[in-house]
N, C-alpha and C. Protein backbone atom coordinates (compact mmCIF):
# COMPACT_ATOMS: atom_id res chain seq x y z
N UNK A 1 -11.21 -7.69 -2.53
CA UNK A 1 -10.17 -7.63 -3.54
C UNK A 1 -10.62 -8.49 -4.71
N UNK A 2 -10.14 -8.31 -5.99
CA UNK A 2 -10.70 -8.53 -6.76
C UNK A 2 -9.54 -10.06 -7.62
N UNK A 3 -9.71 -11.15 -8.09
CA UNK A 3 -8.62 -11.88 -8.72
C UNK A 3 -8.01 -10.86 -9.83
N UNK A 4 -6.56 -10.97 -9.92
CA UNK A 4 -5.70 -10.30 -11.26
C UNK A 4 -5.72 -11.42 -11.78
N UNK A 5 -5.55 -11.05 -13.43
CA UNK A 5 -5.71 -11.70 -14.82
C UNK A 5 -4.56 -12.90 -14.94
N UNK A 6 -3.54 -12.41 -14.00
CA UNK A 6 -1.90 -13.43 -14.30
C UNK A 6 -2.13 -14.39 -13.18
N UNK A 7 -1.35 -15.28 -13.34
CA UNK A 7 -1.18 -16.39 -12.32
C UNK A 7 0.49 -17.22 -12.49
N UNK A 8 0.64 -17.48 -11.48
CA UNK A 8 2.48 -17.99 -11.17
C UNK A 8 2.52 -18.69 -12.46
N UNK A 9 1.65 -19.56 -12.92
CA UNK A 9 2.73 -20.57 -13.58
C UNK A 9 2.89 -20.19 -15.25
N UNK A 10 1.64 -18.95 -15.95
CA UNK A 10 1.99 -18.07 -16.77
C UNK A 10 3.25 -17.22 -16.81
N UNK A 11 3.64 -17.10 -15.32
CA UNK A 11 4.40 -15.72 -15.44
C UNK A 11 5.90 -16.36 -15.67
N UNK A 12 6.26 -17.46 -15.19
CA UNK A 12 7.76 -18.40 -14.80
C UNK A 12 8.14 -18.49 -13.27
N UNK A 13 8.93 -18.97 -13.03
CA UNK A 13 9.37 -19.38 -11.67
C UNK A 13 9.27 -18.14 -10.91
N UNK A 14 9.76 -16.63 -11.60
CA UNK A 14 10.12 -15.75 -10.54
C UNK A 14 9.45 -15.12 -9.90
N UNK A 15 7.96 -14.99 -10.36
CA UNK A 15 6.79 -14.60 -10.18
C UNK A 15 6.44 -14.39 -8.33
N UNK A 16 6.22 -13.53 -8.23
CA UNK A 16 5.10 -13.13 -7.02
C UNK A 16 3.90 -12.65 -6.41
N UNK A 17 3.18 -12.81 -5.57
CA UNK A 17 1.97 -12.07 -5.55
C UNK A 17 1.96 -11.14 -4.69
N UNK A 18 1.67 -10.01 -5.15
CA UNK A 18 1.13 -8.68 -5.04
C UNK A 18 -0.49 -8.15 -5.27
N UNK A 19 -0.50 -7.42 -3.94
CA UNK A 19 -1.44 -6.81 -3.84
C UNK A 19 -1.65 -5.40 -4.43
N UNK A 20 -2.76 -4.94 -5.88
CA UNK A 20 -2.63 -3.35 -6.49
C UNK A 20 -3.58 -2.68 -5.54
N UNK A 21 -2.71 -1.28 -5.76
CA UNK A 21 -3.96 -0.63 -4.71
C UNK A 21 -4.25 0.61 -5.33
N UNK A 22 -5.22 1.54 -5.51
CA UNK A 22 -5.41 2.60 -6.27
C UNK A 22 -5.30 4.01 -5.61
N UNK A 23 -4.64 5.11 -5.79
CA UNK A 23 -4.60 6.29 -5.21
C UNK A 23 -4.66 6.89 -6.18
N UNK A 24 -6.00 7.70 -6.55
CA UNK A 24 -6.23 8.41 -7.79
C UNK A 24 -6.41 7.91 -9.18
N UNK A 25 -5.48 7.75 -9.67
CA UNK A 25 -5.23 7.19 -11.45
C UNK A 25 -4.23 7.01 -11.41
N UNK A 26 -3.23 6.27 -9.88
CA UNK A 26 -2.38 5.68 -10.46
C UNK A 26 -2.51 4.31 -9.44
N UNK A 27 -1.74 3.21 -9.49
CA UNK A 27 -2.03 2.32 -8.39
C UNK A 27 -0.54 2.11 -8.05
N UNK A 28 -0.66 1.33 -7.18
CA UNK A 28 0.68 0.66 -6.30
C UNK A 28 0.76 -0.01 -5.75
N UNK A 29 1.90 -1.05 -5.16
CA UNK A 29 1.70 -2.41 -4.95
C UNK A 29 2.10 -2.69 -3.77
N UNK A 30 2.06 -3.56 -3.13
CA UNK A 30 2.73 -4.09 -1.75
C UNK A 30 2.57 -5.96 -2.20
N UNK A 31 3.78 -6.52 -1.37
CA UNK A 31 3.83 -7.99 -2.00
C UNK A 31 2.50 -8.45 -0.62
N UNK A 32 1.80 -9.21 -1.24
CA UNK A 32 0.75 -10.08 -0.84
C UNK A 32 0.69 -10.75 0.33
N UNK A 33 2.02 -10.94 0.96
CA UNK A 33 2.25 -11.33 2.18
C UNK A 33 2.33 -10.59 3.62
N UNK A 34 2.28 -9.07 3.34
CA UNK A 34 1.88 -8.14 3.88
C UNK A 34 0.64 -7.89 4.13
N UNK A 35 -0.24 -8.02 3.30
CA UNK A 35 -1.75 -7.77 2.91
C UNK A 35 -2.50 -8.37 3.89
N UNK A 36 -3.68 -8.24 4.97
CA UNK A 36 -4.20 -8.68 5.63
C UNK A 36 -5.64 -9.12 4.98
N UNK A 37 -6.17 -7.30 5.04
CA UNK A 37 -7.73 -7.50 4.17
C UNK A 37 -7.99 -6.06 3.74
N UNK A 38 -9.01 -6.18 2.87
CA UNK A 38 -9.20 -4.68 2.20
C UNK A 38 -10.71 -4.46 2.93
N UNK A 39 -10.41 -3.59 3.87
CA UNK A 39 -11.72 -3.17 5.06
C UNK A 39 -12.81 -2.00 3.94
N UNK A 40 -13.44 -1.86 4.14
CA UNK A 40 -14.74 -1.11 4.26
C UNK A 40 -14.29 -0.04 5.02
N UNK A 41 -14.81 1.83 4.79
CA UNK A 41 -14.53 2.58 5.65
C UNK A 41 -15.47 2.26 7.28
N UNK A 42 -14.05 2.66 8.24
CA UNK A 42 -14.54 2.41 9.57
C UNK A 42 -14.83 3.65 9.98
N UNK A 43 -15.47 4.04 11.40
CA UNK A 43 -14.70 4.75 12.34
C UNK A 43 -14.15 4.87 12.37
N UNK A 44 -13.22 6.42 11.65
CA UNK A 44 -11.33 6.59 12.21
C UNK A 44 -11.66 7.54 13.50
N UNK A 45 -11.13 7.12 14.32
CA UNK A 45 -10.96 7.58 15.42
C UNK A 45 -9.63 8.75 15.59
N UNK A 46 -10.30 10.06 15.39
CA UNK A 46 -8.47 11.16 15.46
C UNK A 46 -8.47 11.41 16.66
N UNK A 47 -7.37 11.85 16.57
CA UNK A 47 -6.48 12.30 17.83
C UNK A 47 -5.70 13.93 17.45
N UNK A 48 -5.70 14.59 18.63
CA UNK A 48 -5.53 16.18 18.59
C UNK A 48 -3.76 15.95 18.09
N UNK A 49 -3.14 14.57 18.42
CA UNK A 49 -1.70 14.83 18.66
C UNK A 49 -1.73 13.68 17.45
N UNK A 50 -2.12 13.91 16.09
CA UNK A 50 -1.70 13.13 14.87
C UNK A 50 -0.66 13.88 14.04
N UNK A 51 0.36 13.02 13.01
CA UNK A 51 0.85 14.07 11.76
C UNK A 51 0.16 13.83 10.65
N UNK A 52 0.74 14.38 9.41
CA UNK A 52 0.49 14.57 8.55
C UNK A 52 0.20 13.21 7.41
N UNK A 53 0.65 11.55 8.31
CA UNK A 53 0.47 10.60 8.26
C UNK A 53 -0.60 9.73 8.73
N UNK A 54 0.20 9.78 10.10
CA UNK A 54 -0.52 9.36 11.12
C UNK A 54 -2.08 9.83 11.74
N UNK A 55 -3.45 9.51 11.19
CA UNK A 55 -4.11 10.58 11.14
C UNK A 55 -5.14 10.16 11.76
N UNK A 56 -5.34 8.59 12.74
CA UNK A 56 -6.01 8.22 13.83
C UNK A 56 -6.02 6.51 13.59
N UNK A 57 -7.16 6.02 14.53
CA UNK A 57 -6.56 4.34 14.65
C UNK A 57 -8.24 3.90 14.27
N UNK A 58 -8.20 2.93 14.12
CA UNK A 58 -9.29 1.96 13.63
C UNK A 58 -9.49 0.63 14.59
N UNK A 59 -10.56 0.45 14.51
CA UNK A 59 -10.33 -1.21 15.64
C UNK A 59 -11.17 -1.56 14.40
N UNK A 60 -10.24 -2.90 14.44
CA UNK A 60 -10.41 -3.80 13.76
C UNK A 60 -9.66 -5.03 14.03
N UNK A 61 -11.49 -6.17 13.99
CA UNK A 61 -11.44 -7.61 15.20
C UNK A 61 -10.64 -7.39 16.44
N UNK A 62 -10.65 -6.31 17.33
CA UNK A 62 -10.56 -6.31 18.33
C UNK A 62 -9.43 -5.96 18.70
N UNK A 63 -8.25 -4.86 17.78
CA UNK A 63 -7.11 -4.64 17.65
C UNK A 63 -7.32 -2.92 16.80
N UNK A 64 -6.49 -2.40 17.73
CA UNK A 64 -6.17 -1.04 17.50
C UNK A 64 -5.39 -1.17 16.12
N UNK A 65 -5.66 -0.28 15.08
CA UNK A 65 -5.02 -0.40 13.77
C UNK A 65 -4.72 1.34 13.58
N UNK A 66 -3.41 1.60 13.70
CA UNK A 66 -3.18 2.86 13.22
C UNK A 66 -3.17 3.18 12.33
N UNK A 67 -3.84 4.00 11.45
CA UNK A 67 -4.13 4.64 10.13
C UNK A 67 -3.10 5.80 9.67
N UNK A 68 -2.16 4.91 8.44
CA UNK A 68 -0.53 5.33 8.03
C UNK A 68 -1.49 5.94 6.74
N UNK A 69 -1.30 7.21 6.67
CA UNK A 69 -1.84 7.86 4.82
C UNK A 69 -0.46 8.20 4.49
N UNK A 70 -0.45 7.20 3.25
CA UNK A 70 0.64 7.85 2.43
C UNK A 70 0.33 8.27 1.10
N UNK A 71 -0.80 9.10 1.04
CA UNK A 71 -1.22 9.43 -0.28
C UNK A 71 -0.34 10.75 -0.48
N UNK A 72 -0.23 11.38 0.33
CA UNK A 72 0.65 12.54 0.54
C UNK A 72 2.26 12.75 0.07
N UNK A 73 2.33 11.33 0.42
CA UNK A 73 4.20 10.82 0.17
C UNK A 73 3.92 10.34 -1.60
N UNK A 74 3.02 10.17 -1.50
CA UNK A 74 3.21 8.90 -2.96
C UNK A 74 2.55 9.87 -4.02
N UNK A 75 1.49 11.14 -3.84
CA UNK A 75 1.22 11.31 -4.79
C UNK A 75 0.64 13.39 -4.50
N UNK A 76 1.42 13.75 -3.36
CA UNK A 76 1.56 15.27 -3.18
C UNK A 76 0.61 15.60 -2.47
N UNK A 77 0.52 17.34 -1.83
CA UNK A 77 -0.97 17.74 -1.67
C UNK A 77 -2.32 17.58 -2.12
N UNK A 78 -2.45 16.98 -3.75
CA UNK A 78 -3.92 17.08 -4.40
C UNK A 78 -4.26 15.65 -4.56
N UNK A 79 -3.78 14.97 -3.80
CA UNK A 79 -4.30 12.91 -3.11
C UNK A 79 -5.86 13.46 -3.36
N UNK A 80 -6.59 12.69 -3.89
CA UNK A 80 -7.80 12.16 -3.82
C UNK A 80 -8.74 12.12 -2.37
N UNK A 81 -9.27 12.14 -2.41
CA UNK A 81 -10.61 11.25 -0.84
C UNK A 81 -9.84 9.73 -0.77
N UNK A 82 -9.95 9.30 -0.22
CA UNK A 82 -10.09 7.71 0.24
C UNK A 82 -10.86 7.23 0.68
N UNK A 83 -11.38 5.65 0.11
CA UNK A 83 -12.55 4.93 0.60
C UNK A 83 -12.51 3.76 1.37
N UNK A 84 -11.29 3.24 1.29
CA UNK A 84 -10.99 2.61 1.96
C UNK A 84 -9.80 2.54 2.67
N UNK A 85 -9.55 0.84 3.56
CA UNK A 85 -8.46 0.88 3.80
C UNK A 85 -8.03 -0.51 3.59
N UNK A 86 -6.59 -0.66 3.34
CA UNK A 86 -5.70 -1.83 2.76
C UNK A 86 -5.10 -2.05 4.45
N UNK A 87 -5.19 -3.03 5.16
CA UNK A 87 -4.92 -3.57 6.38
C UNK A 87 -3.31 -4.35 6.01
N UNK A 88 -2.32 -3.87 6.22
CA UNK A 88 -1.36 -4.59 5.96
C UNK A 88 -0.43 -4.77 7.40
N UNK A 89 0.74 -5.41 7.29
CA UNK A 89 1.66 -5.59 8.96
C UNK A 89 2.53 -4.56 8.11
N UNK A 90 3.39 -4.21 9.51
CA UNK A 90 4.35 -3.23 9.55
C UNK A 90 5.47 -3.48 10.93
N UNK A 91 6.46 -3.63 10.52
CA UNK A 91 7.43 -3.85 11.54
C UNK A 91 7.23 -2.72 12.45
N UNK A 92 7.08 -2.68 13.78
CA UNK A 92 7.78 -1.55 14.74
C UNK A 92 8.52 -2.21 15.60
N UNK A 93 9.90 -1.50 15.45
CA UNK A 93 10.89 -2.03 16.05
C UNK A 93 11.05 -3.51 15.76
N UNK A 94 11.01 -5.01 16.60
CA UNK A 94 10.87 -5.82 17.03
C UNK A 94 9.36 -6.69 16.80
N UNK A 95 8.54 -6.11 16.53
CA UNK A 95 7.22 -6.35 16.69
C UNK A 95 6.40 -6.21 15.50
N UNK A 96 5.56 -7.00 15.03
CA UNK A 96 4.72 -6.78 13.83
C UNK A 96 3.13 -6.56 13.73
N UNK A 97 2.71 -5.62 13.90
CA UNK A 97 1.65 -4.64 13.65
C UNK A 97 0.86 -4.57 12.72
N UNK A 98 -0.52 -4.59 12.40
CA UNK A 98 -1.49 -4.18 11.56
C UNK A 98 -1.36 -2.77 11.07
N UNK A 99 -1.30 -2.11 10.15
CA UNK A 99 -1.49 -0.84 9.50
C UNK A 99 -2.72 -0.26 8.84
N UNK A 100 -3.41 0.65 8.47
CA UNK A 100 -4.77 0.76 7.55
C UNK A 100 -3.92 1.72 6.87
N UNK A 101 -3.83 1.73 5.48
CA UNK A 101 -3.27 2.31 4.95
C UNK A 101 -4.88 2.77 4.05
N UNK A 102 -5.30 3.98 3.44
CA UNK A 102 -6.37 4.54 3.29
C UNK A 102 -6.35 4.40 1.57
N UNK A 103 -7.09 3.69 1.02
CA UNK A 103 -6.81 3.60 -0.20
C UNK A 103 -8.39 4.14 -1.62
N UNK A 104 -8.13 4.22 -2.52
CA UNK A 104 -9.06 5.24 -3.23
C UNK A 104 -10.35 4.19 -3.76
N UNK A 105 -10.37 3.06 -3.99
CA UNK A 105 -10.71 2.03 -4.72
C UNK A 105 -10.35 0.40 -4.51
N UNK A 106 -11.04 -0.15 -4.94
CA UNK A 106 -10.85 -1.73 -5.24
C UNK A 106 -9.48 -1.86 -5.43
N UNK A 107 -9.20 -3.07 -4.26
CA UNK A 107 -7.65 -4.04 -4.74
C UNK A 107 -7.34 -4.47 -5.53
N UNK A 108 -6.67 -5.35 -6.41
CA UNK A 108 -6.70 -6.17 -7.41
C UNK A 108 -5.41 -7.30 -6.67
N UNK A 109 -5.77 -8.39 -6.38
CA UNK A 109 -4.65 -9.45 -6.54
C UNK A 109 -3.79 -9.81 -7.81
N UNK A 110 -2.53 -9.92 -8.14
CA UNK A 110 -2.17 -10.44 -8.91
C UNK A 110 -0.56 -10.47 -9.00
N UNK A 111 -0.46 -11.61 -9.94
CA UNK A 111 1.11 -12.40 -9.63
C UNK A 111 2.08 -11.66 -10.98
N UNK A 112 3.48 -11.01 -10.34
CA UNK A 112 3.85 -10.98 -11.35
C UNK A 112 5.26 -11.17 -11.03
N UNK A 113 6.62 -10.71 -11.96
CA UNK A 113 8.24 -10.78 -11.33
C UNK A 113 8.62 -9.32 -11.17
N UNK A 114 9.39 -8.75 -10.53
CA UNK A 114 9.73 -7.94 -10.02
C UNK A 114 11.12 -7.69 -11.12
N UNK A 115 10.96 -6.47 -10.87
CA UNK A 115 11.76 -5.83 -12.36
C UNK A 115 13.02 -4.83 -11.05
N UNK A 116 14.06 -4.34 -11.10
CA UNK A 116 14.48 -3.66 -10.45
C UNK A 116 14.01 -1.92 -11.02
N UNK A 117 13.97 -1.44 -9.72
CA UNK A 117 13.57 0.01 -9.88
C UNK A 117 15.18 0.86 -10.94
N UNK A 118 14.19 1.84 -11.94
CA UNK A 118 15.34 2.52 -12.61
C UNK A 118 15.70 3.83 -12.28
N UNK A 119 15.90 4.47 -12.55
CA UNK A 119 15.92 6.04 -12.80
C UNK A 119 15.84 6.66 -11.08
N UNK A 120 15.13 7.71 -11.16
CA UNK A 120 15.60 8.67 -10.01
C UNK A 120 14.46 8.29 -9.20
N UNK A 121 13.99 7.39 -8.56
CA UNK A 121 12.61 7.00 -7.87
C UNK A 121 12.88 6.94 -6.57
N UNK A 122 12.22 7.33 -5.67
CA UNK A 122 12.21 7.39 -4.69
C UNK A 122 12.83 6.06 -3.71
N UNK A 123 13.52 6.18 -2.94
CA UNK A 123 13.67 4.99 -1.80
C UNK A 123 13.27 3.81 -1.89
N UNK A 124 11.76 4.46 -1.37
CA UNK A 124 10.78 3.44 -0.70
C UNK A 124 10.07 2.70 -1.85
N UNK A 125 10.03 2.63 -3.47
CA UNK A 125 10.25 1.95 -4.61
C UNK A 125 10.89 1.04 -4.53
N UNK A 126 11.02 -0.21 -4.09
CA UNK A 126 11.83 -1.25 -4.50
C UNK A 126 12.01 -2.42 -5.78
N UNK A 127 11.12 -1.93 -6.34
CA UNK A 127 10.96 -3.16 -7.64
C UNK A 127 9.46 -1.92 -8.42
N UNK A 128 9.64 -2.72 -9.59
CA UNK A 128 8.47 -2.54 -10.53
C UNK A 128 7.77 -3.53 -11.09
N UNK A 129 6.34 -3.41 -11.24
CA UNK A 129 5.97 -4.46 -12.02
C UNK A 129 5.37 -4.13 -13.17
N UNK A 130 5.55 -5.00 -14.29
CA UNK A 130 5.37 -4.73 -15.62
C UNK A 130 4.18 -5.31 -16.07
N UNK A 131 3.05 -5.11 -15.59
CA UNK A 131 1.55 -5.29 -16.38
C UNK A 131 1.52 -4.91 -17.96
N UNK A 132 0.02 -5.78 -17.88
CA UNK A 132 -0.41 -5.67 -19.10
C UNK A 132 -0.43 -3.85 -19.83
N UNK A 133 -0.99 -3.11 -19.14
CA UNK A 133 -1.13 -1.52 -19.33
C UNK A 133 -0.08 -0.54 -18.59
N UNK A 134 0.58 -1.26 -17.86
CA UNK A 134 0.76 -0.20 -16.82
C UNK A 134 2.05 -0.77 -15.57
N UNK A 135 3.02 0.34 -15.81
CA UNK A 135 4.29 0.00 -14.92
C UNK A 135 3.64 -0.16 -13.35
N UNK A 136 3.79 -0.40 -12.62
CA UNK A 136 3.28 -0.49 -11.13
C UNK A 136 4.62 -0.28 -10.25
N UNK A 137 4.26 0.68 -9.24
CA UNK A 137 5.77 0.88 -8.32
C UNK A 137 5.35 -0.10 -6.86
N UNK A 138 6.57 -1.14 -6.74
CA UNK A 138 6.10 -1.87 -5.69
C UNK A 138 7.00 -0.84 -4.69
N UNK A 139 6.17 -0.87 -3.59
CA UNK A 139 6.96 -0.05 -2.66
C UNK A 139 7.03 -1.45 -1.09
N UNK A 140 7.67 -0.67 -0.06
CA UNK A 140 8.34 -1.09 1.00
C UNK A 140 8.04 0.01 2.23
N UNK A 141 6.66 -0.53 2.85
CA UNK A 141 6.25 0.56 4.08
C UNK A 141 7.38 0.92 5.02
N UNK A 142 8.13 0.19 5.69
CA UNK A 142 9.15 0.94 6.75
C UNK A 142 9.71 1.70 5.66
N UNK A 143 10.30 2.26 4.51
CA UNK A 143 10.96 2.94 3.85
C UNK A 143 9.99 4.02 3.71
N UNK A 144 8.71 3.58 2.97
CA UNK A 144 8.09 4.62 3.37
C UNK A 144 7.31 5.71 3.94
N UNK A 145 7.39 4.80 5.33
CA UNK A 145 7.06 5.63 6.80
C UNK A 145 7.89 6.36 6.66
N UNK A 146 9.38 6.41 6.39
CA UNK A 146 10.83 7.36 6.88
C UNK A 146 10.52 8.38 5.93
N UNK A 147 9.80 7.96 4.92
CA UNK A 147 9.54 9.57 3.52
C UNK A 147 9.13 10.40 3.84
N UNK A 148 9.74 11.64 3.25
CA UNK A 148 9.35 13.21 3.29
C UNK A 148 7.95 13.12 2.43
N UNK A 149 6.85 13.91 2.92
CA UNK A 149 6.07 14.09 2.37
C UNK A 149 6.06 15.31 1.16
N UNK A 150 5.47 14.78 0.05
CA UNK A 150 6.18 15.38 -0.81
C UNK A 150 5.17 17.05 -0.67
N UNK A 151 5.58 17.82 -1.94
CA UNK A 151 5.00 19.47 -1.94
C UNK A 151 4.10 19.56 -3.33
């Protein structure tokens, strides 16, 4: 992952860090405390009984990591390749879990405040962040595990 340009005490008190992640030409965020590590492609290991998500598991340091694609949910049938993967936790049930979420490009770290989501955006959108170039949709994985994949 790469350092972002902002830092907490530029931004004011409300500031947070977030992790950008790239799917195509657009990116998206998850807050930083989720974020494990940005892996290198592994071995995905499939399985005959995957969905349209769920599309096989990864070991990584010695821990089964199920591989969640939500390029599908976030950005339709014509998602890009993916080169990597963004290792983040994920609640199941009771329990907190590693994820590989399959991502197109380089991370970017960086701190910013969270804007509330406007207009007709999906669910699993919980905040926005307002960069230098570019709105960023922070999203919320259990919300968007529950998403319809879009058409």
């Amino acid at each position: 992952m790469s350092a972002g340009h902002a830092n907490s005490a530029a931004l004011g008190e409300g500031a947070r860090s977030f992790v950008l992640f790239p799917l195509g030409k657009k990116r998206f965020a998850l807050p930083a405390d989720v974020v494990t590590e940005l892996a290198r492609p592994d071995r995905l290991q499939a399985f005959p009984h995957t969905t349209p998500r769920l599309t096989g598991v990864l070991v990584r340091r010695g821990h089964i990591v199920p591989v969640f694609d939500v390029a599908q949910v976030l950005l339709g049938a014509g998602a890009p390749a993916r080169k990597f993967y963004l290792i983040a936790t994920r609640h199941f049930g009771s329990a907190r879990e590693w994820t590989a979420i399959p991502v197109t490009g380089e991370c970017e770290l960086t701190a910013a405040e969270v804007v509330p989501p406007t207009g007709g955006l999906p669910g699993y959108v919980v905040g926005l962040l307002s960069l230098e170039r570019e709105i960023v949709e922070l999203l919320d994985l259990e919300k968007l595990a529950a998403a319809e994949v879009s058409s």
